[in-house]
Protein backbone atom coordinates (compact mmCIF):
# COMPACT_ATOMS: atom_id res chain seq x y z
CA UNK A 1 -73.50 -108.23 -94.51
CA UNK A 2 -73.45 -111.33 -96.72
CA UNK A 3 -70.78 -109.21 -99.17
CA UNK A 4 -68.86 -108.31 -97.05
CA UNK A 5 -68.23 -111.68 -95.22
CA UNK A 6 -67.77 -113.39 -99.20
CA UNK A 7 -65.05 -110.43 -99.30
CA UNK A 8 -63.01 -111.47 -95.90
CA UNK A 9 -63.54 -115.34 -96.51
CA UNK A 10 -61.54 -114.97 -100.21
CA UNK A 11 -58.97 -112.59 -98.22
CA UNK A 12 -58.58 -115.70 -95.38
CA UNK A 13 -58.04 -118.09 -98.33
CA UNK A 14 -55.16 -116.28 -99.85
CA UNK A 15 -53.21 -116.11 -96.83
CA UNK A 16 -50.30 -118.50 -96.79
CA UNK A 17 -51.52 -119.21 -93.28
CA UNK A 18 -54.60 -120.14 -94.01
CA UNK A 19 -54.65 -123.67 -93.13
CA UNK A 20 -53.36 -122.78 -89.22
CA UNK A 21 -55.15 -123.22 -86.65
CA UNK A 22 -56.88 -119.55 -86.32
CA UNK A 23 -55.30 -117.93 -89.06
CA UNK A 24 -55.56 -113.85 -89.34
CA UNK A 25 -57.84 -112.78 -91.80
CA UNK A 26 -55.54 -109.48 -92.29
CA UNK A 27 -52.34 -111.03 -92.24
CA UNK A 28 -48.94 -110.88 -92.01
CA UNK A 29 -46.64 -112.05 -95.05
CA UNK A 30 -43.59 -113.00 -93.13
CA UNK A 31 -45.00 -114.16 -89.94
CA UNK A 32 -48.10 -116.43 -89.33
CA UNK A 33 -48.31 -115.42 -85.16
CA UNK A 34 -48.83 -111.59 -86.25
CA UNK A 35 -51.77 -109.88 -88.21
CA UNK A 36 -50.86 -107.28 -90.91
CA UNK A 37 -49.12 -104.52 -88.94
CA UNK A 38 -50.63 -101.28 -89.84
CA UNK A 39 -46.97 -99.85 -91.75
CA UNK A 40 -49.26 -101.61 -95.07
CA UNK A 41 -52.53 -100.02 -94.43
CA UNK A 42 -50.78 -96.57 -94.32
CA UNK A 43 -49.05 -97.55 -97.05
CA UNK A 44 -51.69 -98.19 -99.05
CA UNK A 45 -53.93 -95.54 -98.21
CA UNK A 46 -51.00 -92.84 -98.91
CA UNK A 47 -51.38 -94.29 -102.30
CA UNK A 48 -54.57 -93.90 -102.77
CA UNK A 49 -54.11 -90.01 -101.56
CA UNK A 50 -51.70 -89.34 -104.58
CA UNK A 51 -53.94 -91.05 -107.08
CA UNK A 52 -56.49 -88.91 -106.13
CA UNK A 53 -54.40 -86.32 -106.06
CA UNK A 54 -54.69 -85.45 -102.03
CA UNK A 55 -51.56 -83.93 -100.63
CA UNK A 56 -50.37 -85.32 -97.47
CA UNK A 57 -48.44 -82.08 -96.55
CA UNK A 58 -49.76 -80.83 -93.12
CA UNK A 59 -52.23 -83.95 -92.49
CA UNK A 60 -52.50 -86.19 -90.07
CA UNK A 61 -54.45 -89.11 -91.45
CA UNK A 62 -54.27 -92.22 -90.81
CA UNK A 63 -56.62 -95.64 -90.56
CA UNK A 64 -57.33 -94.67 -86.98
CA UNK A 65 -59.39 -92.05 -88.58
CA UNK A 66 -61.85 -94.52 -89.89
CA UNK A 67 -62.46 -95.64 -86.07
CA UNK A 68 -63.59 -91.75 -85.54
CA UNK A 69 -65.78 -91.70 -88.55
CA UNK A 70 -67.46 -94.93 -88.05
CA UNK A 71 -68.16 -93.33 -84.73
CA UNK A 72 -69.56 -90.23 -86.01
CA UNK A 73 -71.88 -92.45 -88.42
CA UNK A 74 -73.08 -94.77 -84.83
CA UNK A 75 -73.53 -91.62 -82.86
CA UNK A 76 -75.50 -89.62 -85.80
CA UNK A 77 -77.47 -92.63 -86.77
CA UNK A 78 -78.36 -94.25 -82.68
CA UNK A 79 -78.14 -90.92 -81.18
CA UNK A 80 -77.37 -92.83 -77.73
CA UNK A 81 -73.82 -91.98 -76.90
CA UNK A 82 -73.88 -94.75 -74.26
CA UNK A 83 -74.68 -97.72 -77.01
CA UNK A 84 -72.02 -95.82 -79.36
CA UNK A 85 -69.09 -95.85 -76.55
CA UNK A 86 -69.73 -99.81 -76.28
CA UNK A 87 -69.71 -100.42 -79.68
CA UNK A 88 -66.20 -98.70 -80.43
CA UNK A 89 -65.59 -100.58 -76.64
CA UNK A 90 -64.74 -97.18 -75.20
CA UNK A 91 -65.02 -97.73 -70.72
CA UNK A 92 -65.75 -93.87 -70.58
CA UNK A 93 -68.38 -91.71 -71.96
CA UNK A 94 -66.17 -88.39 -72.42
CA UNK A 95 -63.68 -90.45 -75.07
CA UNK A 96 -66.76 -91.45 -77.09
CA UNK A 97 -67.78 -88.06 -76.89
CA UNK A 98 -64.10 -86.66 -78.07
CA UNK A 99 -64.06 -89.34 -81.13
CA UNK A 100 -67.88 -88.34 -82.57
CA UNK A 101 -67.21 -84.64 -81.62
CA UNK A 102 -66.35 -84.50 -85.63
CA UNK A 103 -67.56 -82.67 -89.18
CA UNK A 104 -71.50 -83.80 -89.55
CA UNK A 105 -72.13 -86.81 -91.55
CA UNK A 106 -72.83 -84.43 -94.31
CA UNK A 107 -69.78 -83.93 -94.70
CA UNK A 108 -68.50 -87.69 -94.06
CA UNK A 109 -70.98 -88.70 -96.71
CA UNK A 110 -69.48 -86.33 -99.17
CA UNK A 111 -65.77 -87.51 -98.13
CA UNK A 112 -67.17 -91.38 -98.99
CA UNK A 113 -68.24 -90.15 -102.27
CA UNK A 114 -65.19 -88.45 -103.36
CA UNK A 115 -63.36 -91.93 -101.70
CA UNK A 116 -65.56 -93.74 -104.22
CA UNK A 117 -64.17 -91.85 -106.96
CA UNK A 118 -60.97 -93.46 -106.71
CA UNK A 119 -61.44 -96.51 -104.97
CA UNK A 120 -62.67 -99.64 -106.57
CA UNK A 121 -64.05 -102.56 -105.12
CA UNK A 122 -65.00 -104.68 -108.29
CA UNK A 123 -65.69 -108.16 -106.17
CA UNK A 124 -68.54 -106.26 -104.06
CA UNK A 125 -70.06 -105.50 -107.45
CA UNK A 126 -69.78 -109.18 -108.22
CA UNK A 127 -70.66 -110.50 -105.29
């Protein structure tokens, strides 16, 4: 994914850690020995809910959720639940089960479309 490696490269050569040793690519701005903590992910996703105009109010959603849908979208696409569990580097079978046991990837797909609605990502265009 040629884009998507551009993408992370320009995000490495922002960071004001970028000339360490093995700099984090999502990282930190106070502290160059910690990656981003995941207090600005939330943060930034909750935004992006009241743009689009997504109450929060008896959700649970966080950026973990992305692990389970990116599991849904191995299992539906592989069908082998074995090669899907080492992928998201689970040891046991039943936990990759639980995470892909979601909505079809009908449904996903039409959650990324509505996601593209208010998301923009103008340097993948570019790139």
């Amino acid at each position: 994914m040629p884009k998507v490696e551009k993408l992370m490269l320009a995000l490495l050569a922002e960071s004001p850690w970028a000339e360490n040793e093995n700099p984090f690519v999502f990282y930190n701005k106070t502290s160059a020995e910690k990656p981003c903590n995941d207090v600005n992910f939330r943060q930034g996703l909750y935004r992006a809910m009241e743009k689009a105009g997504v109450s929060r109010e008896g959700r649970r959603l966080d950026f973990h959720s992305l692990r389970h849908t990116a599991g849904t979208y191995l299992l539906d696409a592989t069908g082998d639940l074995r090669k899907t569990g080492q992928i998201l580097g689970h040891k046991d079978l039943k936990m990759t089960a639980r995470y892909c046991d979601h909505e079809s990837a009908e449904i996903i797909e039409e959650m990324g479309k509505q996601a593209a609605n208010i998301l923009s990502f103008p340097a993948i265009e570019e790139a």
